[in-house]
Protein backbone atom coordinates (compact mmCIF):
# COMPACT_ATOMS: atom_id res chain seq x y z
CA UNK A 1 0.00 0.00 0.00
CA UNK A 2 2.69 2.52 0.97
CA UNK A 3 4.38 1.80 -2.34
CA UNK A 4 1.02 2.72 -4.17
CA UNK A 5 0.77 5.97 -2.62
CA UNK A 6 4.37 6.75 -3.11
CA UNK A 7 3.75 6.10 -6.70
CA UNK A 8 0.94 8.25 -6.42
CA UNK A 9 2.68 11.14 -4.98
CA UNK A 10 5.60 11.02 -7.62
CA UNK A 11 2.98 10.92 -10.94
CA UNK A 12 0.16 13.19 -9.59
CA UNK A 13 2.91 16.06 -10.24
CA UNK A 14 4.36 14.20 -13.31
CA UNK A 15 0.86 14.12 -15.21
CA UNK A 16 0.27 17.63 -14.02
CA UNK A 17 3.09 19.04 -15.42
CA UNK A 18 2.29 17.10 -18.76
CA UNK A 19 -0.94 18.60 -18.74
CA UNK A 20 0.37 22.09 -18.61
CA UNK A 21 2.82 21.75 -21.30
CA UNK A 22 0.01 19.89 -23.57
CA UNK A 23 -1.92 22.83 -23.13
CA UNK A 24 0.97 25.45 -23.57
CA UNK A 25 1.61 23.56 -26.56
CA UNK A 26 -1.98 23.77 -28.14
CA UNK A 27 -2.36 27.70 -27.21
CA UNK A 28 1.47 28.30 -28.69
CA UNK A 29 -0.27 26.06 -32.14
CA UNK A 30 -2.85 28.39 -32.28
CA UNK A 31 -1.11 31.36 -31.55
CA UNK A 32 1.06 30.61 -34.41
CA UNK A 33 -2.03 29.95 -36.67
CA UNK A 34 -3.32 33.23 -36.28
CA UNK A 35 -0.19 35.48 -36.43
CA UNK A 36 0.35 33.94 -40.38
CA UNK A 37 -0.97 36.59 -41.66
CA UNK A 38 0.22 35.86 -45.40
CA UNK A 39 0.56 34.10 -48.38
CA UNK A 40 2.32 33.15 -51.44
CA UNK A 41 0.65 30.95 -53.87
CA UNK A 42 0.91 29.88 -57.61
CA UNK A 43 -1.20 28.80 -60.26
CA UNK A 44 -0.64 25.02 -61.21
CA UNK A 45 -3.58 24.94 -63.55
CA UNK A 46 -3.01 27.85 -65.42
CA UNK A 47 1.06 27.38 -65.72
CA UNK A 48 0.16 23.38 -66.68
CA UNK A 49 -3.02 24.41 -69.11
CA UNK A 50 -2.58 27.76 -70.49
CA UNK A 51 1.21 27.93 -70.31
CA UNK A 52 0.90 31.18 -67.68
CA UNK A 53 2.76 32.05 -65.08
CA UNK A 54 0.24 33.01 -62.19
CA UNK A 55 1.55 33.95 -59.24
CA UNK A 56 -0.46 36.10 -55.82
CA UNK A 57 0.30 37.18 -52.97
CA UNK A 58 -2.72 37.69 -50.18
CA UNK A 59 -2.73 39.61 -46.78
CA UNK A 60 -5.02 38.04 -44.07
CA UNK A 61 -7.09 41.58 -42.49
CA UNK A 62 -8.98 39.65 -40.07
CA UNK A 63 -10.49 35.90 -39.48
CA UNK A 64 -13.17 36.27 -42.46
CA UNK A 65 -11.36 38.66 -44.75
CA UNK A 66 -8.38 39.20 -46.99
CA UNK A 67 -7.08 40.67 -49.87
CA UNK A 68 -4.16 40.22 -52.25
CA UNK A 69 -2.72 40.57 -55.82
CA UNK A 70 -2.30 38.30 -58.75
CA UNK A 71 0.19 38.79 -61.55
CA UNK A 72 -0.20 36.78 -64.56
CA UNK A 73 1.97 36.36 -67.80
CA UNK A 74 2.38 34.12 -71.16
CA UNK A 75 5.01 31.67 -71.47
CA UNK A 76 3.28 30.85 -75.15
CA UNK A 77 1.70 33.38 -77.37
CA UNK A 78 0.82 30.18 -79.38
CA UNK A 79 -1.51 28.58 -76.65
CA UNK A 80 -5.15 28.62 -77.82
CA UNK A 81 -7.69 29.05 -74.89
CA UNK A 82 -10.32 30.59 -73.76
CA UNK A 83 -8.69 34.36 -72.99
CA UNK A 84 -5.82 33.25 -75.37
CA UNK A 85 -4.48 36.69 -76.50
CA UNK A 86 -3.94 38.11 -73.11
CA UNK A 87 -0.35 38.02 -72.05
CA UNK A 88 -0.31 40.32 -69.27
CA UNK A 89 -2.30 40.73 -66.27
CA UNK A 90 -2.11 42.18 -63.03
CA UNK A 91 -5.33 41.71 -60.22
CA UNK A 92 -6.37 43.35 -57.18
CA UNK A 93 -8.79 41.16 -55.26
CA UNK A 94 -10.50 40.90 -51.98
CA UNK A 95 -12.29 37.88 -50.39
CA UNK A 96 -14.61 37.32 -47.89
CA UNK A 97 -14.77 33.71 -46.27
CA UNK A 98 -17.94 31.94 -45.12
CA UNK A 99 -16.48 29.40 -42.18
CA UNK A 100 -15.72 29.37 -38.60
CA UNK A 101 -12.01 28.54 -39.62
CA UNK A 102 -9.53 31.40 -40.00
CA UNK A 103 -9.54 32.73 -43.33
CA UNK A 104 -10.57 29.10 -45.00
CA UNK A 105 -13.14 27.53 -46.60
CA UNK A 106 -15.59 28.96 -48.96
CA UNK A 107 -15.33 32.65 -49.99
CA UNK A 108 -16.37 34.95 -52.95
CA UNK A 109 -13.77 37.47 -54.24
CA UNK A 110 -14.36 40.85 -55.85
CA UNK A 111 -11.39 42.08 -58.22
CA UNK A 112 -10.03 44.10 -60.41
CA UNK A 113 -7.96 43.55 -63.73
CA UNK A 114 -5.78 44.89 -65.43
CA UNK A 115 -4.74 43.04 -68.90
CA UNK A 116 -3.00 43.52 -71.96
CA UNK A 117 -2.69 41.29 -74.74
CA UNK A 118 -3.25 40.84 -78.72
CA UNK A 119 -6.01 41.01 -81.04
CA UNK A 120 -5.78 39.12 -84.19
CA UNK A 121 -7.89 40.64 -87.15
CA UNK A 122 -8.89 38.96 -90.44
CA UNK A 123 -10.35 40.59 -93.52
CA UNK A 124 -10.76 38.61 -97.10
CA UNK A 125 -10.61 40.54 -100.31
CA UNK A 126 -12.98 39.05 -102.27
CA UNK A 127 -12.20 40.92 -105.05
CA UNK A 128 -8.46 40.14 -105.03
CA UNK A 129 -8.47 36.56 -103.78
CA UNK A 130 -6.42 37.99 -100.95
CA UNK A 131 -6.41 37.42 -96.99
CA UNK A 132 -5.04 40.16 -94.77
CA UNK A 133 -3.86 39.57 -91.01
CA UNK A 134 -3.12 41.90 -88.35
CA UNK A 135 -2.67 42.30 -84.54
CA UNK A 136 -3.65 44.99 -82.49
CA UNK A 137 -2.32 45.45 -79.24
CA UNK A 138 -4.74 46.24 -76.22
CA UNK A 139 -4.94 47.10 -72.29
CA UNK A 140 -8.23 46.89 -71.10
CA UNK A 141 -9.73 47.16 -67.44
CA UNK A 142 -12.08 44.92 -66.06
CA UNK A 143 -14.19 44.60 -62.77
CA UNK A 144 -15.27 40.69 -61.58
CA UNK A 145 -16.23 38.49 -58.87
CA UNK A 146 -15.12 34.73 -57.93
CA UNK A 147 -15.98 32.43 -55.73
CA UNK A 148 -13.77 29.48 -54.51
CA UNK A 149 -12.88 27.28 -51.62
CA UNK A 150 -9.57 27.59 -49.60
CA UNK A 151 -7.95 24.25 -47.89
CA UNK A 152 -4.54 24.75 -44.84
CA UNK A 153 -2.76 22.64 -43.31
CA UNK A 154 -1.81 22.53 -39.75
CA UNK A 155 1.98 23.31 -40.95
CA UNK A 156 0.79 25.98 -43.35
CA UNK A 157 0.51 24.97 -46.90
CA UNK A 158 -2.86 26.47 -48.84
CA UNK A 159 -4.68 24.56 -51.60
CA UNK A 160 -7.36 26.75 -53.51
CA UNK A 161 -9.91 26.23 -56.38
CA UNK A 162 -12.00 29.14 -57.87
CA UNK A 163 -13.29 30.53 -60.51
CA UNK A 164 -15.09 34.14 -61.60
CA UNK A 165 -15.72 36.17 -64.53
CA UNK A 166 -15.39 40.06 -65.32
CA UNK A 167 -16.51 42.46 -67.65
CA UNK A 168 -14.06 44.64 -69.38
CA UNK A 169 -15.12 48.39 -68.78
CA UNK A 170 -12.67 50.29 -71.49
CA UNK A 171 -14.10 48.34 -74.55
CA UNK A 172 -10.36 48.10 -75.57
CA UNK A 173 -10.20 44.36 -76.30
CA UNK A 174 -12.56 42.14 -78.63
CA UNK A 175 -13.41 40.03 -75.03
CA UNK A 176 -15.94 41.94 -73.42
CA UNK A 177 -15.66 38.69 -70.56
CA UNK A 178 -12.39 37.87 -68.71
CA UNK A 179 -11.89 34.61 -67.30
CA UNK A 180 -10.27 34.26 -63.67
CA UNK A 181 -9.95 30.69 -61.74
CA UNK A 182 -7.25 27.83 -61.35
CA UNK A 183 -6.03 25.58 -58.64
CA UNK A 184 -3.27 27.28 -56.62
CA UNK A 185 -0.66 25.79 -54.35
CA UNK A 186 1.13 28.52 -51.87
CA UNK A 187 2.45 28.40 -48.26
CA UNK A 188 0.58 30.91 -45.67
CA UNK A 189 3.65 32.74 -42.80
């Protein structure tokens, strides 16, 4: 019996202790999850698809908001797609998230963009037997919204998916719609 409560004595203090750093541990955990306050994240689908480099950067404001910037450029002016004659692009966004997680989970996004690209013209001269082609450079502006889902890890790395279209407001490019959306890989610090 005596050996019992000496056993007793020397783990009460043990398993106290234990407790106290498990819980140090879990408050130091989320501490650390809520002082990331960025990210850096890139494309896959549109550098794997499109051949474009697509690369943002987004600033955590609070637990349900953030906002960030995208810059976008052609590795291929060959690449046929669905926007395929913009080669430049950079975007303002802001998102609002819809969870009880910390800037994750569903969201919608309102941005900006700014884009550049080329216009191809044709015109047939019927009279001549003769086809003429041109390009016209353009910069246009455009004003969208997304919506998307964003995935973290306990260690930090983001998975997104999302996808939004905008309407150009300069009427400086044949596209009247822009196309924004992809599946990004990044790391949140």
């Amino acid at each position: 019996m005596k050996k019992l409560i000496l056993l007793a004595v020397f783990l009460l203090p043990t398993t106290a202790l234990l407790a106290q750093e498990t819980t140090r541990f879990v408050q130091e955990t989320e501490m650390s999850d809520t002082k990331a306050s960025k990210e850096l994240k890139i494309n896959l689908f549109n550098l794997i698809a499109l051949k474009w480099v697509d690369a943002s950067y987004e600033k955590i404001i609070n637990e349900e908001s953030t906002y960030g910037v995208g810059l976008l450029f052609s590795l291929d002016d060959e690449t046929m797609s669905v926007d395929e004659y913009r080669t430049f692009s950079l975007t303002p966004f802001y998102r609002q998230f819809f969870s009880n997680q910390h800037a994750q989970g569903f969201f919608v996004e309102i941005f900006g963009m700014l884009h550049s690209g080329e216009d191809d013209f044709f015109e047939y001269d019927y009279d001549a037997d003769v086809e003429n082609h041109w390009e016209e450079s353009y910069t246009d502006f455009a004003v969208g919204i997304s919506a998307g889902a964003k995935f973290i890890t306990p260690r930090g790395f983001v998975g997104e998916v999302y996808l939004g279209l905008g309407r150009d407001l300069l009427g400086n490019s044949d596209m009247e719609i822009v196309g924004r959306g992809g599946i990004s890989l990044g790391y949140r610090f």
